[in-house]
Structure formats: structure tokens, C-alpha cells
N, C-alpha and C. Protein backbone atom coordinates (compact mmCIF):
# COMPACT_ATOMS: atom_id res chain seq x y z
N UNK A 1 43.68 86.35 -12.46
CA UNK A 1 43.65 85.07 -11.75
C UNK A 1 42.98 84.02 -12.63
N UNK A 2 44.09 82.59 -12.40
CA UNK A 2 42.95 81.88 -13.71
C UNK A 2 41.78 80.69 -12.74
N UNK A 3 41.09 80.34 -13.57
CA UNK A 3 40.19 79.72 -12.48
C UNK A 3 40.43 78.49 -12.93
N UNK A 4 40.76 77.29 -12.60
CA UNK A 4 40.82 76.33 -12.76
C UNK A 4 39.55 74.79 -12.19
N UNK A 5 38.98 74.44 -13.17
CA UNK A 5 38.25 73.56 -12.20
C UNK A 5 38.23 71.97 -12.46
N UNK A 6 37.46 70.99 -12.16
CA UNK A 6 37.62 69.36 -12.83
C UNK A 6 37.73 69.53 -14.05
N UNK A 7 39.26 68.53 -14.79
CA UNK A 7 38.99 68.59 -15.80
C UNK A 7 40.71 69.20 -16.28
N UNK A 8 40.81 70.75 -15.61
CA UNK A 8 41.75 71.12 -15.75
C UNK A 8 42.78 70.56 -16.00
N UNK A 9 44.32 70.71 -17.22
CA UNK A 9 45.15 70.45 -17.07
C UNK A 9 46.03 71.27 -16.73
N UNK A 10 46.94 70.70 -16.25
CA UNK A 10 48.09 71.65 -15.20
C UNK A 10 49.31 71.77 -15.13
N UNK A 11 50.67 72.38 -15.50
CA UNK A 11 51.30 72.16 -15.16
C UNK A 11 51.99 72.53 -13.32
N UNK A 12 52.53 71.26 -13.10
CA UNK A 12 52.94 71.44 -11.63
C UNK A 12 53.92 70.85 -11.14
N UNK A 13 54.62 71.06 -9.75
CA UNK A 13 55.79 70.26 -9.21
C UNK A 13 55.78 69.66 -7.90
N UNK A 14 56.07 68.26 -8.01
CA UNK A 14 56.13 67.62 -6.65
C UNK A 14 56.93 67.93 -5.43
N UNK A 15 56.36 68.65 -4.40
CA UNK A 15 56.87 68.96 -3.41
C UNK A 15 56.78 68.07 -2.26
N UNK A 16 56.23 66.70 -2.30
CA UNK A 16 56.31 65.61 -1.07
C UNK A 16 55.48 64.75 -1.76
N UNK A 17 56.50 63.86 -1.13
CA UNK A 17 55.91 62.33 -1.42
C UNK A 17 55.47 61.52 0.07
N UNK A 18 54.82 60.72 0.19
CA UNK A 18 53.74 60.10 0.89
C UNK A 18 53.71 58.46 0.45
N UNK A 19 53.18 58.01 1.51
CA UNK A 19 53.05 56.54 1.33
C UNK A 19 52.08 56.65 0.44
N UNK A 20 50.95 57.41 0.59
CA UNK A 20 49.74 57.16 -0.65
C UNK A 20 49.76 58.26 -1.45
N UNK A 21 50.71 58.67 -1.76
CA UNK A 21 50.50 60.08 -3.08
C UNK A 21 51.79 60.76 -3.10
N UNK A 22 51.53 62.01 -3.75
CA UNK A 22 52.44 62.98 -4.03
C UNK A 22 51.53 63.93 -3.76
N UNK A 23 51.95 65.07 -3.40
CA UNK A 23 51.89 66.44 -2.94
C UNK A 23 52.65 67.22 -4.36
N UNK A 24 51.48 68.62 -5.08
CA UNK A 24 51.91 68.90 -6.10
C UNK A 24 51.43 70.34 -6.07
N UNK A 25 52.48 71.07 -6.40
CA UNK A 25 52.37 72.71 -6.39
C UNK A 25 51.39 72.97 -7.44
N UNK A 26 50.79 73.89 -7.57
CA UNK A 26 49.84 74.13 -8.91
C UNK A 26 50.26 75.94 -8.96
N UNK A 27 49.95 76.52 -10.23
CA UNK A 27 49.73 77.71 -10.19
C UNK A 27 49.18 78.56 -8.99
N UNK A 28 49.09 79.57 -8.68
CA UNK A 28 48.59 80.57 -7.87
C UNK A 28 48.90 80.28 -6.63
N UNK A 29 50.16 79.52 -6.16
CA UNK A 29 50.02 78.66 -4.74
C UNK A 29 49.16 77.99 -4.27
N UNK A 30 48.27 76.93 -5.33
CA UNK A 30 47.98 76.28 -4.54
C UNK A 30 48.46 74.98 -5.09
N UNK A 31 47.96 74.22 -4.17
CA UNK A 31 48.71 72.85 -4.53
C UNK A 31 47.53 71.43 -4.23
N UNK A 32 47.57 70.10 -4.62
CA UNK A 32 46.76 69.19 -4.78
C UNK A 32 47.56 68.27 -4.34
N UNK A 33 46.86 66.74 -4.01
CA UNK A 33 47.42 65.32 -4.16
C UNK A 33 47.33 64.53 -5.03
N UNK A 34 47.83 64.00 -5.58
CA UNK A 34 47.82 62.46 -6.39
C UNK A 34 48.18 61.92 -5.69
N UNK A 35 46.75 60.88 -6.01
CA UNK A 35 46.42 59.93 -4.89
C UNK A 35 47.14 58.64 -5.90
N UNK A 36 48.25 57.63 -4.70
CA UNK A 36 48.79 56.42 -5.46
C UNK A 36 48.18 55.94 -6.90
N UNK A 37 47.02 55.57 -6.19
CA UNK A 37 46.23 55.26 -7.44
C UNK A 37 45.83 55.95 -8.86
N UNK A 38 46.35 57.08 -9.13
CA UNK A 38 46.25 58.01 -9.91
C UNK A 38 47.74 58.39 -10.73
N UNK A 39 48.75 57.62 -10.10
CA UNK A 39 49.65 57.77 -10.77
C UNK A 39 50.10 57.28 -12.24
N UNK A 40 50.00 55.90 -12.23
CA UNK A 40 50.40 55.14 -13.57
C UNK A 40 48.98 54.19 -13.64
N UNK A 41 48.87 54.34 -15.11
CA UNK A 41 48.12 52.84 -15.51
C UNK A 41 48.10 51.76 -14.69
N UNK A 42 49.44 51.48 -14.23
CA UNK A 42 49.64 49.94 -13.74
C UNK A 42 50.26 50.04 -12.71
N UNK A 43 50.25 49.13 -11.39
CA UNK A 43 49.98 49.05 -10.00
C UNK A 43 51.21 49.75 -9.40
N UNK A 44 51.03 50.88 -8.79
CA UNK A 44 52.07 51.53 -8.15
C UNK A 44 52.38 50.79 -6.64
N UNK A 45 53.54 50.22 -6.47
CA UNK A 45 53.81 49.88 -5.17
C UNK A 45 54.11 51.00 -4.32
N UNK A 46 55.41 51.60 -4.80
CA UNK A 46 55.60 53.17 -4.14
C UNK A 46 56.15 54.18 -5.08
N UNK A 47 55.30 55.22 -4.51
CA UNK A 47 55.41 56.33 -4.95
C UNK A 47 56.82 56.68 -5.59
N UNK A 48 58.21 56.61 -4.66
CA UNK A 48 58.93 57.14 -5.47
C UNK A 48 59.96 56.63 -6.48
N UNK A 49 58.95 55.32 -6.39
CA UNK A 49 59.54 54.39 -8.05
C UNK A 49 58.92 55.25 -9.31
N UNK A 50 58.02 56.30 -9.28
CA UNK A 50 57.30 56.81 -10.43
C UNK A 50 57.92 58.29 -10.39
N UNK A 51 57.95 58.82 -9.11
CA UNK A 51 58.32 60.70 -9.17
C UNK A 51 59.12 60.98 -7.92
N UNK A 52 59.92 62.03 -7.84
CA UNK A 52 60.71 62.69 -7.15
C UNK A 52 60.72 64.03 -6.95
N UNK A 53 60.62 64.42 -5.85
CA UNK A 53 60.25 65.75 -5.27
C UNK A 53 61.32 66.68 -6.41
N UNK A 54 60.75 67.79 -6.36
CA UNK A 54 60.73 69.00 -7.18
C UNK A 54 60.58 68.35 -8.71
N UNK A 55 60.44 67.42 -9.36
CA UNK A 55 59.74 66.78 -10.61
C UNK A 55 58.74 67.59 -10.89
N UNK A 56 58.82 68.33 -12.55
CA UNK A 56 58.12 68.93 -13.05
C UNK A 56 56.46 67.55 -13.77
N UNK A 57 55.16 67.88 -13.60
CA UNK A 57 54.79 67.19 -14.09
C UNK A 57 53.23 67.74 -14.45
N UNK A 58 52.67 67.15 -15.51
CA UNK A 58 51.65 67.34 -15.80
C UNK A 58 50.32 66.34 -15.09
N UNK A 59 49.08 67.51 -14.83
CA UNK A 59 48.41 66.56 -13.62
C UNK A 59 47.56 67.50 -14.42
N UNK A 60 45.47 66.52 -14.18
CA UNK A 60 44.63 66.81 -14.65
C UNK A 60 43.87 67.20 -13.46
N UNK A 61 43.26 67.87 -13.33
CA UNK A 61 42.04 68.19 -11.87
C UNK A 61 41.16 67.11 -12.05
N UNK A 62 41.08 65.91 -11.02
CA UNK A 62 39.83 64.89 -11.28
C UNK A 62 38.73 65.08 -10.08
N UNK A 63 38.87 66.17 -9.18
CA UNK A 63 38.17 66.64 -8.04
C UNK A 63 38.34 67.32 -7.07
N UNK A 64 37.68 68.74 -6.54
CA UNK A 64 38.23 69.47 -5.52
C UNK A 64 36.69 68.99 -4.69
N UNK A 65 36.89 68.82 -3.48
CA UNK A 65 36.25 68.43 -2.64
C UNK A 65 35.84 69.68 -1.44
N UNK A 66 34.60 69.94 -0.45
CA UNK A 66 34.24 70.63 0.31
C UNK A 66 35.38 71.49 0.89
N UNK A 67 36.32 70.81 1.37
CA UNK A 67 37.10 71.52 1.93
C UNK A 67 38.16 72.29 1.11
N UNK A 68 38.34 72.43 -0.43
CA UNK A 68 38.44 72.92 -1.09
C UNK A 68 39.85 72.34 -1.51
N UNK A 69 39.79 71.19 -0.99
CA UNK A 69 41.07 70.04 -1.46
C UNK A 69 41.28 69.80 -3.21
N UNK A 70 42.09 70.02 -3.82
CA UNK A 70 42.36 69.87 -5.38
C UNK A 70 42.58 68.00 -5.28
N UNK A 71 42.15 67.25 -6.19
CA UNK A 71 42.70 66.09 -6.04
C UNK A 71 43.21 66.06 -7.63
N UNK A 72 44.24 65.06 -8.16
CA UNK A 72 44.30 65.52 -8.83
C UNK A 72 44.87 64.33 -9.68
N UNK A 73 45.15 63.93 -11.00
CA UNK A 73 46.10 62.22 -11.76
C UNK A 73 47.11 62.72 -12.67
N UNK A 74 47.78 61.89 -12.67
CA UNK A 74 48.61 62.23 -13.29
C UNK A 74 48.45 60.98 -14.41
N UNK A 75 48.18 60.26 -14.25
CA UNK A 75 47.74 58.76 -15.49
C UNK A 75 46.30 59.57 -16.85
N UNK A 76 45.46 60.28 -15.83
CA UNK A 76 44.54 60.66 -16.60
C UNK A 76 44.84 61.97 -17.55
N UNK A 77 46.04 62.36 -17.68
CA UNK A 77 46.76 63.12 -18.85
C UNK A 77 46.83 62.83 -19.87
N UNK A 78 46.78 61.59 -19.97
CA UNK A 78 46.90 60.73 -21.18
C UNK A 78 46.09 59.78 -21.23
N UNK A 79 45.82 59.20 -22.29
CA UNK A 79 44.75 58.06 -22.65
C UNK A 79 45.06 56.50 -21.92
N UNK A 80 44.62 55.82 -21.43
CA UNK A 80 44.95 54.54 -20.84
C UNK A 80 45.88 53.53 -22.37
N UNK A 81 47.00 52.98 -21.61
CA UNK A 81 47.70 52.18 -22.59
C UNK A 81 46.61 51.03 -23.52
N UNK A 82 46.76 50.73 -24.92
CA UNK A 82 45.56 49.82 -25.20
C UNK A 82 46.16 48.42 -24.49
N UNK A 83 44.62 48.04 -24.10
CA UNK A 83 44.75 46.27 -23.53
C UNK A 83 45.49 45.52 -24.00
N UNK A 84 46.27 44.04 -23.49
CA UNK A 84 46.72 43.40 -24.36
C UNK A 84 45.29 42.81 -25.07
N UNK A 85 45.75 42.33 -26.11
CA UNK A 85 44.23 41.11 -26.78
C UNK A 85 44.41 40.28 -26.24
N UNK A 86 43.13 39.30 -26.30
CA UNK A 86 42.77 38.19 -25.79
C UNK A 86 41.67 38.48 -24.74
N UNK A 87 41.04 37.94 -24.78
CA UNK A 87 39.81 37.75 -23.75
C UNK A 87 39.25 38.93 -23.24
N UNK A 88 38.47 38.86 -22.92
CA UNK A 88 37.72 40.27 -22.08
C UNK A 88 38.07 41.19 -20.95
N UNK A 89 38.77 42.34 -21.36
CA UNK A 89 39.29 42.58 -20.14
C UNK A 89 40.06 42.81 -19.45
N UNK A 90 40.79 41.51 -19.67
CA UNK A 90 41.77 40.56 -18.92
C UNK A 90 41.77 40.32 -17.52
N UNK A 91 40.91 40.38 -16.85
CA UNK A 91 40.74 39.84 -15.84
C UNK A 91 39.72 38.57 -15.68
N UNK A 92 40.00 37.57 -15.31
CA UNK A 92 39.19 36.42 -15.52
C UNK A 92 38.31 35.81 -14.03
N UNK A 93 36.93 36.25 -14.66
CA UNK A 93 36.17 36.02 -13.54
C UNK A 93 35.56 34.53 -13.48
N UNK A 94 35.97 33.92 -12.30
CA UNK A 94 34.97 32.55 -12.73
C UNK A 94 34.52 32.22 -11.60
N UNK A 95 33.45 31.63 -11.54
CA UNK A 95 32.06 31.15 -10.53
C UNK A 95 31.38 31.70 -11.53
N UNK A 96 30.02 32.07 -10.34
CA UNK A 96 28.51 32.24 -10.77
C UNK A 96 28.31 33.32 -10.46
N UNK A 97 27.35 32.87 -9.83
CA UNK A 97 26.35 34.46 -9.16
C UNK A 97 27.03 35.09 -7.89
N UNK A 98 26.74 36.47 -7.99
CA UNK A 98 27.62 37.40 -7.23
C UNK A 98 27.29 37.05 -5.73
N UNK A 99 27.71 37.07 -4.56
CA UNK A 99 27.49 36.80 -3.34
C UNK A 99 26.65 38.25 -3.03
N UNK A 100 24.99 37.72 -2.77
CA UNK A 100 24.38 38.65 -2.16
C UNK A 100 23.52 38.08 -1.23
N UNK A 101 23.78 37.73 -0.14
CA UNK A 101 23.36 37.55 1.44
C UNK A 101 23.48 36.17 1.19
N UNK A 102 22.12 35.58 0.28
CA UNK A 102 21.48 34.46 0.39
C UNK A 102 20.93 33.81 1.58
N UNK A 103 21.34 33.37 2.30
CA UNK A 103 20.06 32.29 3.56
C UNK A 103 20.07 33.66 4.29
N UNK A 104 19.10 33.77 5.20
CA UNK A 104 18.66 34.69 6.54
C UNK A 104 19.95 34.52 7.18
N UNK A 105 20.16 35.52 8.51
CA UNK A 105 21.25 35.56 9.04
C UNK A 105 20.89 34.63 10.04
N UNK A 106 21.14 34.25 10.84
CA UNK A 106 20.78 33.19 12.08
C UNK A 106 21.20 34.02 13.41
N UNK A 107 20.90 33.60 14.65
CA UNK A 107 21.07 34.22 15.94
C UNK A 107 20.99 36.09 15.73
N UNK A 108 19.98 36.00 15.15
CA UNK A 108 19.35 37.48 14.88
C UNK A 108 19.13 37.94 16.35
N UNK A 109 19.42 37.35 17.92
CA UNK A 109 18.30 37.76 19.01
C UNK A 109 16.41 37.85 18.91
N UNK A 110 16.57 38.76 20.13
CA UNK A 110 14.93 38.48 19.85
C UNK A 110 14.32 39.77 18.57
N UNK A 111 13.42 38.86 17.98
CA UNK A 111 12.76 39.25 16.73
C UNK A 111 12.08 40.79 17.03
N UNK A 112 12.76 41.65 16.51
CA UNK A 112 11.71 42.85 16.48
C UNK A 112 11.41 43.29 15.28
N UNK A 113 9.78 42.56 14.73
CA UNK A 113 9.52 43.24 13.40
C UNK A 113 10.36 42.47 12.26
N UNK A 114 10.90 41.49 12.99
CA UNK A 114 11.63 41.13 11.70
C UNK A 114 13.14 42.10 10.97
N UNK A 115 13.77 43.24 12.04
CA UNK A 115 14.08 43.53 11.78
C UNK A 115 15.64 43.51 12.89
N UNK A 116 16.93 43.46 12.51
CA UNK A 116 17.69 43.19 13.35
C UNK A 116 18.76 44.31 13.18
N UNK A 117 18.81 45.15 13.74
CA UNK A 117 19.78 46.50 13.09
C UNK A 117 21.45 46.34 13.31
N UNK A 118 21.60 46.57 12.38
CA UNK A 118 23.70 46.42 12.12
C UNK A 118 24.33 47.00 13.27
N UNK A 119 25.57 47.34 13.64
CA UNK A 119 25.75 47.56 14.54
C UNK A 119 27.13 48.92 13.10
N UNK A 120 26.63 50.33 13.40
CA UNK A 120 27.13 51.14 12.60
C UNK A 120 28.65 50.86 12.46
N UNK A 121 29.01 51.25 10.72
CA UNK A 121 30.24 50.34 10.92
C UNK A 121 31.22 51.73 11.23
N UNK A 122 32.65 51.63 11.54
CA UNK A 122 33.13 53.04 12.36
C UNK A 122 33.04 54.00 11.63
N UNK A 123 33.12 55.21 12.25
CA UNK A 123 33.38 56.68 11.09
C UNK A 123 34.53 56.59 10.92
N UNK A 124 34.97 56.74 9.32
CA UNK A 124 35.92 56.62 8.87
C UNK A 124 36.49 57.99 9.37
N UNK A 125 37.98 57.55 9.71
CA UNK A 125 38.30 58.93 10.84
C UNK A 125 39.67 59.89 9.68
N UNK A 126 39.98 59.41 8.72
CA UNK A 126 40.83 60.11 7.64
C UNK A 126 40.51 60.21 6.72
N UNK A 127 40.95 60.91 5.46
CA UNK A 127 40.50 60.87 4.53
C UNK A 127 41.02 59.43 3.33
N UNK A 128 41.93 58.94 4.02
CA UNK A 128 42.51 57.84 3.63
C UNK A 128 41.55 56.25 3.85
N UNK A 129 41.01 56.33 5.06
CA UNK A 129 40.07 55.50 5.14
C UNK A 129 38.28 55.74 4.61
N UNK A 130 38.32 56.72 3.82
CA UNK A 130 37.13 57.02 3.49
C UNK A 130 37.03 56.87 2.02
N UNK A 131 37.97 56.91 1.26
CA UNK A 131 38.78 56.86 0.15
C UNK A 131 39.07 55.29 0.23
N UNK A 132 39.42 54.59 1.06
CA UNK A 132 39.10 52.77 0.66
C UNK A 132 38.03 52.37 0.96
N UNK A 133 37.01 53.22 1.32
CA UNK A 133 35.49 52.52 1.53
C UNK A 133 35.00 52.68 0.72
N UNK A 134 35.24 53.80 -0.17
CA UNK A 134 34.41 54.39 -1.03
C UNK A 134 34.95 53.39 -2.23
N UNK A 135 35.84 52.84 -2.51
CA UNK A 135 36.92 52.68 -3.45
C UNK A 135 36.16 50.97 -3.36
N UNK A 136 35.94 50.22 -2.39
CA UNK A 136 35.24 49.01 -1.71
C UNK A 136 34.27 48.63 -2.31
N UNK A 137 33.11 49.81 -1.91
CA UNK A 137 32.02 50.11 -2.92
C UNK A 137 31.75 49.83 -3.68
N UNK A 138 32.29 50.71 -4.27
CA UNK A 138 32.81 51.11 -5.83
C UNK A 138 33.11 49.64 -6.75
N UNK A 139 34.03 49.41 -5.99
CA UNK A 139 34.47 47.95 -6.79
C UNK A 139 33.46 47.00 -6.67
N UNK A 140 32.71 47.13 -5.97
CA UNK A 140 31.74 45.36 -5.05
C UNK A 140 30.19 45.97 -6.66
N UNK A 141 30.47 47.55 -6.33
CA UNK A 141 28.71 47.90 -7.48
C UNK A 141 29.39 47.21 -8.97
N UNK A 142 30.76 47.61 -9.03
CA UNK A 142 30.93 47.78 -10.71
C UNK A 142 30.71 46.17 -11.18
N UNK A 143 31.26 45.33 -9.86
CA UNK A 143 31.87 43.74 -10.61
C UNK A 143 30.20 43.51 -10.67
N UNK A 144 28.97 43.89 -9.56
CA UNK A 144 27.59 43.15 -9.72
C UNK A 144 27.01 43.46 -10.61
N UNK A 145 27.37 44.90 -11.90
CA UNK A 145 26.63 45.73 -13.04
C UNK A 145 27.75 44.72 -14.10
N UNK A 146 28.73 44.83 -13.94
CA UNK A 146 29.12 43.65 -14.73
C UNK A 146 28.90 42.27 -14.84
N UNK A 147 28.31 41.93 -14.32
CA UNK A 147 28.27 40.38 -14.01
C UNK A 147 26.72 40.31 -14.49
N UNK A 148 25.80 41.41 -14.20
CA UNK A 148 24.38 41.52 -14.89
C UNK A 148 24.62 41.82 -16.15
N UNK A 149 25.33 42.33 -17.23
CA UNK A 149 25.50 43.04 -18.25
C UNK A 149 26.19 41.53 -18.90
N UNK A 150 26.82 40.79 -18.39
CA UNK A 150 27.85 39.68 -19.35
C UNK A 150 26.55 38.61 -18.91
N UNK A 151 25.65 38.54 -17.98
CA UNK A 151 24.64 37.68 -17.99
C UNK A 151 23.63 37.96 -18.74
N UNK A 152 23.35 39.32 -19.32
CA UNK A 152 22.67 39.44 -20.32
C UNK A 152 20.59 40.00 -19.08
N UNK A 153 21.17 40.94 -18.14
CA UNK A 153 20.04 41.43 -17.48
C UNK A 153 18.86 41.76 -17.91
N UNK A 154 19.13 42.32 -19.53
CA UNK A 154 17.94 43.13 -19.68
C UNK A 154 16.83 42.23 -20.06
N UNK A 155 17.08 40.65 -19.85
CA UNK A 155 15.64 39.51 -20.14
C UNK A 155 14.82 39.45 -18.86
N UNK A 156 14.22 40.58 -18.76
CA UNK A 156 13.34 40.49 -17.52
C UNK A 156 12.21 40.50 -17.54
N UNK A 157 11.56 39.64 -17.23
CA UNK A 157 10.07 39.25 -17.58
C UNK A 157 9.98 38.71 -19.07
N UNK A 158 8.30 38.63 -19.73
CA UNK A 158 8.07 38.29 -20.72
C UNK A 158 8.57 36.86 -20.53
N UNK A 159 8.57 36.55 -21.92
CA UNK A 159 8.88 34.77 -22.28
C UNK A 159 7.96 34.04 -21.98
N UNK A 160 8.23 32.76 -21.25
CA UNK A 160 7.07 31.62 -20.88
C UNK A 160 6.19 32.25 -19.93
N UNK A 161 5.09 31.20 -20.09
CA UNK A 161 3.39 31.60 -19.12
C UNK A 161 3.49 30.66 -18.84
């Protein structure tokens, strides 16, 4: 039996397609998803503009999860296409400073402690909606570590008295 874990490359075959993925046989019967987003470099509208059921294809293990779910890319087989040149990136960010709260909230009710508690936001009830929160996140941390890093963060303290 071979053991396969993150990381793994694979050969495998698409047995269902999905609004957000493909469904993919792996060795030993078992099988994984590629998730939309894992398909191509560049923006998949639908799935079966890229693959077609019983399609032989090569897929990397990028995570098996608690329930012993394989997840799995098929983009990360290969190296990302190089950027075009020009500018950073290529995505062009413009304003300022990242939106983080700024003024107090207003009609807080009555003051307890100064503290006004959220109202919990829902349990994400699929794995599909837990996977765009996380993905939400994800995006809201990377653009504020970027936006400190192209502002040049690490001048903290020191300088003028």
C-alpha cells in the first residue's frame, strides 16, 4: 500500500464535475476534489471549460483534512506561468491606508465596560461556505501585510525625540 501525503503527486481521473470542482479518482480507491480555484493559473469560470469526466490528469495533494478529505490542484503541478512585466504584480492598488475600523462605532446601546459584543456571525453550514470565509480572510490579512511591507513597516520607533 503506498502512503501518500501533502505534497504528493498523483496520477488520477475525473469522475464528476461540480459547480466548484472536479471529483478525482486517486490510486487505492480513493479519490479527492479540486477545488475551482485550483484548477488553472487564471480565472476559471466553469469547470468544464478546463476538464471532462473520465480525463486522465495529474493532481498534487495540497491537503487532507480531519475528515480524511484529500484536497487536491491541479495548477500546482507545475510552476505558476511567469508575470507579464511591468509594474508590481500587476494588480494596481491605489488609495492609502487599509480600512481598519477608524471612528468608534456609534449606537453601541447601553455601555457595558465599554464593551459591545458582535452578534456571532453564522456557522458556516458547508464546506463550501467555510472555504470562502477562510479564503475572505485570507485575502483581507495578505493585502494589510502587503500594504505594511510596500509602506516600508519595519520604521518603528527610533528617529525624532
Amino acid at each position: 500500500m503506498m502512503e501518500f501525503g501533502v505534497g504528493s503527486i498523483l496520477d488520477g481521473k475525473v469522475t464528476g464535475i461540480t459547480k466548484f470542482g472536479a471529483f478525482v479518482a486517486l490510486p487505492e480507491g480513493r479519490s479527492g476534489l479540486v477545488h475551482i480555484s485550483e484548477i488553472a493559473y487564471t480565472y476559471v469560470n466553469e469547470v468544464s471549460d478546463y476538464l471532462k469526466e473520465g480525463q486522465e490528469v495529474k493532481v498534487k495533494v495540497i491537503g487532507i483534512d480531519q475528515a480524511n478529505r484529500i484536497n487536491l490542484s491541479i495548477k500546482k503541478v507545475s510552476p505558476p506561468p511567469p508575470r507579464p512585466a511591468g509594474g508590481q504584480g500587476g494588480r494596481n492598488h491605489t488609495g492609502g491606508a487599509p480600512r481598519t475600523g477608524g471612528a468608534p462605532r456609534s449606537g453601541g446601546g447601553p455601555r457595558s465596560g465599554g464593551y459591545t459584543p458582535r452578534p456571532a456571525p453564522k456557522e458556516p453550514t458547508d464546506f463550501e461556505d467555510r472555504l470562502r470565509q477562510f479564503m475572505q480572510a485570507s485575502d483581507s490579512k495578505l493585502s494589510e501585510l502587503r500594504y505594511l511591507e510596500k509602506k516600508g513597516g519595519n520604521r518603528r520607533g527610533g528617529g525624532r525625540r
